[in-house]
Structures are given as structure tokens and as C-alpha cells.
Protein backbone atom coordinates (compact mmCIF):
# COMPACT_ATOMS: atom_id res chain seq x y z
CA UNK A 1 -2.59 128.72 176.00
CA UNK A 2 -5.28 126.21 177.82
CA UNK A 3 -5.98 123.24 176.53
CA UNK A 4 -9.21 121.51 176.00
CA UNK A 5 -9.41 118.62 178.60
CA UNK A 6 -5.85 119.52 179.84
CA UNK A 7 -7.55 119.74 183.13
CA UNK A 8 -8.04 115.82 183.56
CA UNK A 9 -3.99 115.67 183.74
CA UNK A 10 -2.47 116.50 187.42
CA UNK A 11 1.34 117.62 187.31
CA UNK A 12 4.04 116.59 190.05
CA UNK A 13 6.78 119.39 190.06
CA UNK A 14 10.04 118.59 192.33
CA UNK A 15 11.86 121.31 191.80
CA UNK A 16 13.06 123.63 195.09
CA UNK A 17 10.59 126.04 195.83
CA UNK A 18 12.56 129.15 194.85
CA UNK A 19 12.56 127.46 191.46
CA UNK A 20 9.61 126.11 190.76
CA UNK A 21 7.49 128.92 190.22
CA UNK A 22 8.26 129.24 186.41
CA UNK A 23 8.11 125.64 185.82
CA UNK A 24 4.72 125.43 187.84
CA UNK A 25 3.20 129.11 185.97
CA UNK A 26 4.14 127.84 182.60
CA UNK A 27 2.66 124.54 183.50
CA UNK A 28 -0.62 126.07 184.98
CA UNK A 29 -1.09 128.00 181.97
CA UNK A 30 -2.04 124.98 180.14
CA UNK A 31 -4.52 124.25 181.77
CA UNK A 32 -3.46 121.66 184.07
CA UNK A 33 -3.65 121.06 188.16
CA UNK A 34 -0.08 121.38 189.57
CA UNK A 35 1.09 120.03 192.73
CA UNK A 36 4.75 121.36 194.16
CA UNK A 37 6.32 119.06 195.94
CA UNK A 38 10.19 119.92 196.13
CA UNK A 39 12.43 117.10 197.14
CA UNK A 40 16.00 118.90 197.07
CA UNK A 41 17.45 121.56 198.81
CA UNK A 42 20.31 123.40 198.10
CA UNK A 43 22.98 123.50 201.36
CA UNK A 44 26.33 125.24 200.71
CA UNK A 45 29.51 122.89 201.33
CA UNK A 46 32.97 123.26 201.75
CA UNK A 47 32.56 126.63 202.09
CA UNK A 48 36.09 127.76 203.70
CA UNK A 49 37.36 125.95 200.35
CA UNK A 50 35.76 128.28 198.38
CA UNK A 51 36.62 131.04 200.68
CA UNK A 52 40.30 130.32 200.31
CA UNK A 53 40.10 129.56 196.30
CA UNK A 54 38.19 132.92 195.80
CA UNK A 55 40.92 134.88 197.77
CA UNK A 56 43.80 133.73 195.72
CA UNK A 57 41.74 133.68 191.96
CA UNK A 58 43.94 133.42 189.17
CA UNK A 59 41.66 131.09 186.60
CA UNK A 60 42.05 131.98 182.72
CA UNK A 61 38.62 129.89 182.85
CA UNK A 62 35.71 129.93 184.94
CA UNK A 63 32.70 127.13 184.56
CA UNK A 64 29.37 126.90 185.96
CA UNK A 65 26.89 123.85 185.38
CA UNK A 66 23.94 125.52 187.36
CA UNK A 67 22.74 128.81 188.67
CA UNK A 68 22.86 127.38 192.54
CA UNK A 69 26.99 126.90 191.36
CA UNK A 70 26.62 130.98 190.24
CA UNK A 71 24.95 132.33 193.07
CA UNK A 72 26.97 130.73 195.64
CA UNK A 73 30.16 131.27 193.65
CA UNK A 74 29.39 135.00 193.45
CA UNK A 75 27.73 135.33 197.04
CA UNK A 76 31.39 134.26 198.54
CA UNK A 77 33.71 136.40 195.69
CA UNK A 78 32.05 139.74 195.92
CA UNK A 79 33.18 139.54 199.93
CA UNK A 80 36.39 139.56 198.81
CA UNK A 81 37.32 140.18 194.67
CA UNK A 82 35.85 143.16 192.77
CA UNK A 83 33.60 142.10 189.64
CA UNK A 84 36.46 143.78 187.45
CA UNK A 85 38.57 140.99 188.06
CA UNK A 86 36.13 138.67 185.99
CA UNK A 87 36.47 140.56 183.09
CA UNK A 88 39.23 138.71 181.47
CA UNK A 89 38.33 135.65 182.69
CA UNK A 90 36.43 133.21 179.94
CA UNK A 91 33.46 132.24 181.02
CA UNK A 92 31.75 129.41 180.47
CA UNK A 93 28.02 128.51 181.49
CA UNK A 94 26.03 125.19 180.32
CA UNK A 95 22.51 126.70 179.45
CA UNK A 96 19.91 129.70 178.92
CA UNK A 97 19.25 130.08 182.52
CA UNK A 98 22.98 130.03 183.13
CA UNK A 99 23.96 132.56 180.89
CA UNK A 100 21.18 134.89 181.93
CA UNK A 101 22.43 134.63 186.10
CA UNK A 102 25.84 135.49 184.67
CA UNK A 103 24.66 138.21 182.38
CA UNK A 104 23.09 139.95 185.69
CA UNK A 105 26.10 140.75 186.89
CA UNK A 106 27.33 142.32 183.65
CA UNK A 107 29.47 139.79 182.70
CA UNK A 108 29.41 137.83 179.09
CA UNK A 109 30.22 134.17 178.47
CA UNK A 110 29.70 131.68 176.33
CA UNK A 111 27.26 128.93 176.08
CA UNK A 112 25.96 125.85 173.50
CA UNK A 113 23.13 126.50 171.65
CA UNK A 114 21.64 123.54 171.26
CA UNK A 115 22.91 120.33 173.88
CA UNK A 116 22.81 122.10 177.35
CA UNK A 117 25.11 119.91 178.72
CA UNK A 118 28.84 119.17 180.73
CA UNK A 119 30.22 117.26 178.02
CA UNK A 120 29.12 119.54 175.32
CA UNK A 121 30.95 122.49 177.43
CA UNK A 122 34.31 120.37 177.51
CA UNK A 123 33.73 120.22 173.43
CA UNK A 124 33.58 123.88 173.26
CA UNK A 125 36.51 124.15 175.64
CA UNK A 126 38.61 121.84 173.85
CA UNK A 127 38.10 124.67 170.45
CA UNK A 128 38.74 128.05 172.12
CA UNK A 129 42.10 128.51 171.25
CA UNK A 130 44.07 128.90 173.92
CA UNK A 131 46.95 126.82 174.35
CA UNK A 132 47.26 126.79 178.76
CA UNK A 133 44.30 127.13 180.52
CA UNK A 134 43.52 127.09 184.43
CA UNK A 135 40.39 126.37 184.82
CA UNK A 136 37.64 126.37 187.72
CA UNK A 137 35.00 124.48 188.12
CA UNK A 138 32.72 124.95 191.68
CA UNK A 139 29.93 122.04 191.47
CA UNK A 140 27.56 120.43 193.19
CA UNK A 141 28.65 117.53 195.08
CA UNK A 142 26.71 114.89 192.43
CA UNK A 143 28.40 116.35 189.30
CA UNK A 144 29.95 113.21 187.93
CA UNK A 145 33.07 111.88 188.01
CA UNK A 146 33.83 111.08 184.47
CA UNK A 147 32.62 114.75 183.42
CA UNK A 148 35.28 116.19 186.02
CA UNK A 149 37.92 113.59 184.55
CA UNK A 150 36.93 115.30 180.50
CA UNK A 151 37.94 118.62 182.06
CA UNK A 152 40.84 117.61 183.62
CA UNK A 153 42.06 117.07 180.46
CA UNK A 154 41.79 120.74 178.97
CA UNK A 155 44.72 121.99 181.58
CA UNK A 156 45.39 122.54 184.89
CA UNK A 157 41.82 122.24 186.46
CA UNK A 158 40.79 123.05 189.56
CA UNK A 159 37.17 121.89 190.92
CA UNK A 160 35.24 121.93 194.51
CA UNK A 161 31.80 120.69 195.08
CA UNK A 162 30.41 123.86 196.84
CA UNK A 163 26.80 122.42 197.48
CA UNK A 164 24.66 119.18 198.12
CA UNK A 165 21.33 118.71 196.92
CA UNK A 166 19.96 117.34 199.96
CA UNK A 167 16.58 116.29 201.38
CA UNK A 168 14.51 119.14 202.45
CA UNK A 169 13.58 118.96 206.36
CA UNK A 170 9.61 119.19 205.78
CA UNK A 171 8.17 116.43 203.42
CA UNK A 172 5.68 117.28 201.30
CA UNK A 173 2.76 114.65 201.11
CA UNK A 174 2.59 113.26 198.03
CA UNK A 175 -1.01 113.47 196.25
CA UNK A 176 -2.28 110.17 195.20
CA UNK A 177 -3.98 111.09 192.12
CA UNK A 178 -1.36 112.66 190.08
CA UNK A 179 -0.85 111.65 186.29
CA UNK A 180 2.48 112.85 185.41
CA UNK A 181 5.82 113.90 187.21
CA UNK A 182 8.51 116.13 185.69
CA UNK A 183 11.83 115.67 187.21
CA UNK A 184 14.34 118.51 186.05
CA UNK A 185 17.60 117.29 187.46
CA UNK A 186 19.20 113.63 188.59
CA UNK A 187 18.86 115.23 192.10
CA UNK A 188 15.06 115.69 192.44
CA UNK A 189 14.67 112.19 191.06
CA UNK A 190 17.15 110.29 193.34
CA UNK A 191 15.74 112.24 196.21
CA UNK A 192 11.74 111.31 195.06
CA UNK A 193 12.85 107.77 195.07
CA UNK A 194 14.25 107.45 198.65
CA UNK A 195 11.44 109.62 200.15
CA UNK A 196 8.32 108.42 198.04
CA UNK A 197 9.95 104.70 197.15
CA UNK A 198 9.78 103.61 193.36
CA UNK A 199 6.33 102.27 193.54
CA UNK A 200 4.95 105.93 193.94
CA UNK A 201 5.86 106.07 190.38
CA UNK A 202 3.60 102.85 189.07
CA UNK A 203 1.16 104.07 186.41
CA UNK A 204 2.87 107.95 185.96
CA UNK A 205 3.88 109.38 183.24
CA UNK A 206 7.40 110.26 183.78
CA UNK A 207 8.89 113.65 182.12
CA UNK A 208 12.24 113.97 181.94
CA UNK A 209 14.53 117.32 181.53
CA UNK A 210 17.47 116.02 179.37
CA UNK A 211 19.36 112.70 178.74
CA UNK A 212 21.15 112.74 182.10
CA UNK A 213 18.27 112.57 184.52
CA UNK A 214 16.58 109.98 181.65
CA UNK A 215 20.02 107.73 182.35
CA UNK A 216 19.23 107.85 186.15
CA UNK A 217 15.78 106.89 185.62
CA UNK A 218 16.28 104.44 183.51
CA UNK A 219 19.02 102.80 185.92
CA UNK A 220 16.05 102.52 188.68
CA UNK A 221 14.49 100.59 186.49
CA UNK A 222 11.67 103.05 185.14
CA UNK A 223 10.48 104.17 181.69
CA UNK A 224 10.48 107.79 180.76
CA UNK A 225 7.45 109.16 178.92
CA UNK A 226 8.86 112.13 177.34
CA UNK A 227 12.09 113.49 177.27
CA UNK A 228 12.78 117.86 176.59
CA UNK A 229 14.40 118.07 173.58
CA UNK A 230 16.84 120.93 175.28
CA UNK A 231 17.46 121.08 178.75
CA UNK A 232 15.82 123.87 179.67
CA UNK A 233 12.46 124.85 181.90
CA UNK A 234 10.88 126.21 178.71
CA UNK A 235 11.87 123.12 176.86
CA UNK A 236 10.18 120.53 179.16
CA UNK A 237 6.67 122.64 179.40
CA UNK A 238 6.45 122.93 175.26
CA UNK A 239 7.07 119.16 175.70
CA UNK A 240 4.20 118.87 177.85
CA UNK A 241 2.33 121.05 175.78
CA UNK A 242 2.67 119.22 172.49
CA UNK A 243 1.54 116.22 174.52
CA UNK A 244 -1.62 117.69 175.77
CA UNK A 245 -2.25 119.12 172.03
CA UNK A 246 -1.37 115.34 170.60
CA UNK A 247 -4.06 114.16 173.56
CA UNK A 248 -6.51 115.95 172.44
CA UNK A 249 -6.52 115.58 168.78
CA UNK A 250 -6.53 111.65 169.81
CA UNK A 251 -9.91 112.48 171.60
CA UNK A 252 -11.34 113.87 169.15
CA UNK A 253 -11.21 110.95 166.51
């Protein structure tokens, strides 16, 4: 749905560009000018870890925080496991988009349905019944430390950060006359910051995915317009739209 005026507003996505097409579509069909300018990219680590950990798998519980976790996870345990051997695992994911790389592959899991978060997952955990658990957790390398410390009090938990969220090797350049940035993970903001400096930021309006990324924003020293109210992709662009819609009704008085 276009808005009226919605054109006068001129987005900043900083997702990775095999991401940011559904943020940047949804955002586009509201009428407003979008500008992709991705400042992570996603570099497998530790990878003969993995290799190793995959080879001997004998989890009761398998958790995934992202789809980059799933995807690289998967890539490495098809070489050597058959999918069958997931079938008894429990699996946990922390969100929609989660659950839906997981379900591709035919397997089920379980998910919150409303805080898309770590620490809710360690809640949920903590209420499945089962009194030993071995757990896995592959992460990326920013996951953070007191979230890993929560699950290592579930059972014997076993975790390896098997990618970085790095600075991509060509730079974008930045537009100077954007309104509003949407930053949909700690990562994309950290990295803005040491590429485009905090003053890039003076006079934005600063959208924010879920309470994490607002902490790390907030720590820089730098206000958040609007935060999702889930932390999802389709979350953040209704929260755009009901500020366009809010804009515009302000206009018209």
C-alpha cells in the first residue's frame, strides 16, 4: 500500500545483499526511495570445528539464533549425517524466518510466538521436560556472552561461533540525503558506525529491529526512533508503515 507523501522519506537498508531484498520490496511498496547499502558479510569460521562436531553428533538439542547459523550448520552436516538423524533431535529456532529455513528441510521445531529472542529460547528450554539435555548451539561469533552462560545452565552445552559478521570488501557510498536508517541486527549497526562514523547518523531517524540492536545503539550514544514490536522483517516495515500513516494524518491537520 503507497502512501501519500511517503515519497519525501529516503530509507537506508544495511542488511547483506542476499537479504535485503524483502526488507527493501516491502519497504518500496510504501512508497518510499530505498537505498541498499549492506555493511556485514557473512564469512564462515572455525569451520574444521564444525566439521569435527557434525561427524560425531549426538545432541538431544539443537539451537539456531539465525538462518546464516542454519544454512551453514546444514551446508557442513549433509556432507557427512543423513537428515534422518535430526529427527529426534529437539529443535529449537528463535523466530519466523528461523523456523521457516528449518521447515525447508522437513524438519519441525519449536519457536516463541511473541519475543523473538535468545533469552526467551533459554525460557522455553528451561520448560520442555526433559531432565538431561546436550545441547548445541553453532553462533555467530558476536552472540553474547551472558546468553551462552543462560544456556550453559540447561545441561551439558556445547557451542562454536561458526561465522563473523564482517565488513564487506566494497563500501557502498553512503547517500547524503537519507531520512531514516533501519538497522536489523547489532552487526549492521556496529559495522555502519566504524565505516560511516557516528556523525553520519546526526538528524536520522533511527529504526531499530528489536531491543538488542536498540541496547547497542543506545550504548553509542544515539536515540532510536522506533523500535519493531517483534523481531522480525515484517515487523519493522508495518512499523515504518504506521509511521508514514501517523505522518500523514499529521499533514493533513
Amino acid at each position: 500500500m503507497q502512501l501519500e507523501n511517503s515519497s519525501k522519506r529516503k530509507f537506508v537498508v544495511t542488511r547483506n545483499r542476499e537479504k535485503s531484498s524483502r526488507l527493501a520490496s516491502g519497504l518500496r511498496k510504501l512508497g518510499v526511495e530505498v537505498f541498499e547499502i549492506p555493511t556485514i558479510e557473512i564469512v564462515p569460521i572455525n569451520e574444521d570445528e564444525l566439521k569435527k562436531c557434525v561427524e560425531d553428533f549426538s545432541f538431544t538439542h539443537l539451537v539456531f539464533h539465525s538462518q546464516n547459523a542454519i544454512k551453514i550448520f546444514m551446508d557442513e552436516f549433509l556432507k557427512k549425517q543423513d537428515l534422518s538423524e535430526l529427527k529426534n533431535v529437539k529443535i529449537y529456532v528463535v523466530g519466523k524466518a528461523t523456523k521457516e529455513a528449518i521447515e525447508k528441510y522437513g524438519l519441525s521445531c519449536v519457536a516463541p510466538k511473541e519475543k523473538f529472542t535468545g533469552d526467551e529460547l533459554v525460557k522455553i528450554i528451561k520448560e520442555d521436560g526433559f531432565k538431561e539435555r546436550k545441547i548445541f548451539l553453532p553462533h555467530s561469533r558476536l552472540t553474547r556472552k551472558e546468553l551462552l552462560e543462560e544456556y550453559n545452565t540447561l545441561g551439558e552445552f556445547h557451542n562454536i561461533p561458526i561465522y563473523d559478521s564482517v565488513i564487506p570488501k566494497e563500501i557502498e557510498e553512503l547517500p547524503e540525503d537519507f531520512t531514516d536508517i533501519i538497522f536489523t541486527a547489532t552487526s549492521t549497526f556496529k559495522n555502519f558506525i566504524k565505516i560511516y562514523g557516528k556523525e553520519s547518523l546526526s538528524g536520522k531517524k533511527i529504526f531499530s529491529i528489536g531491543p538488542i540492536t536498540t541496547d547497542s545503539i543506545h550504548e553509542c550514544g544515539l536515540n532510536v526512533y522506533k523500535e519493531s514490536e517483534y523481531s522480525t522483517i515484517d515487523s519493522i516495515i508495518d512499523c515504518v508503515e504506521e509511521d508514514l500513516k501517523n505522518e500523514n494524518e499529521k499533514n493533513k491537520k
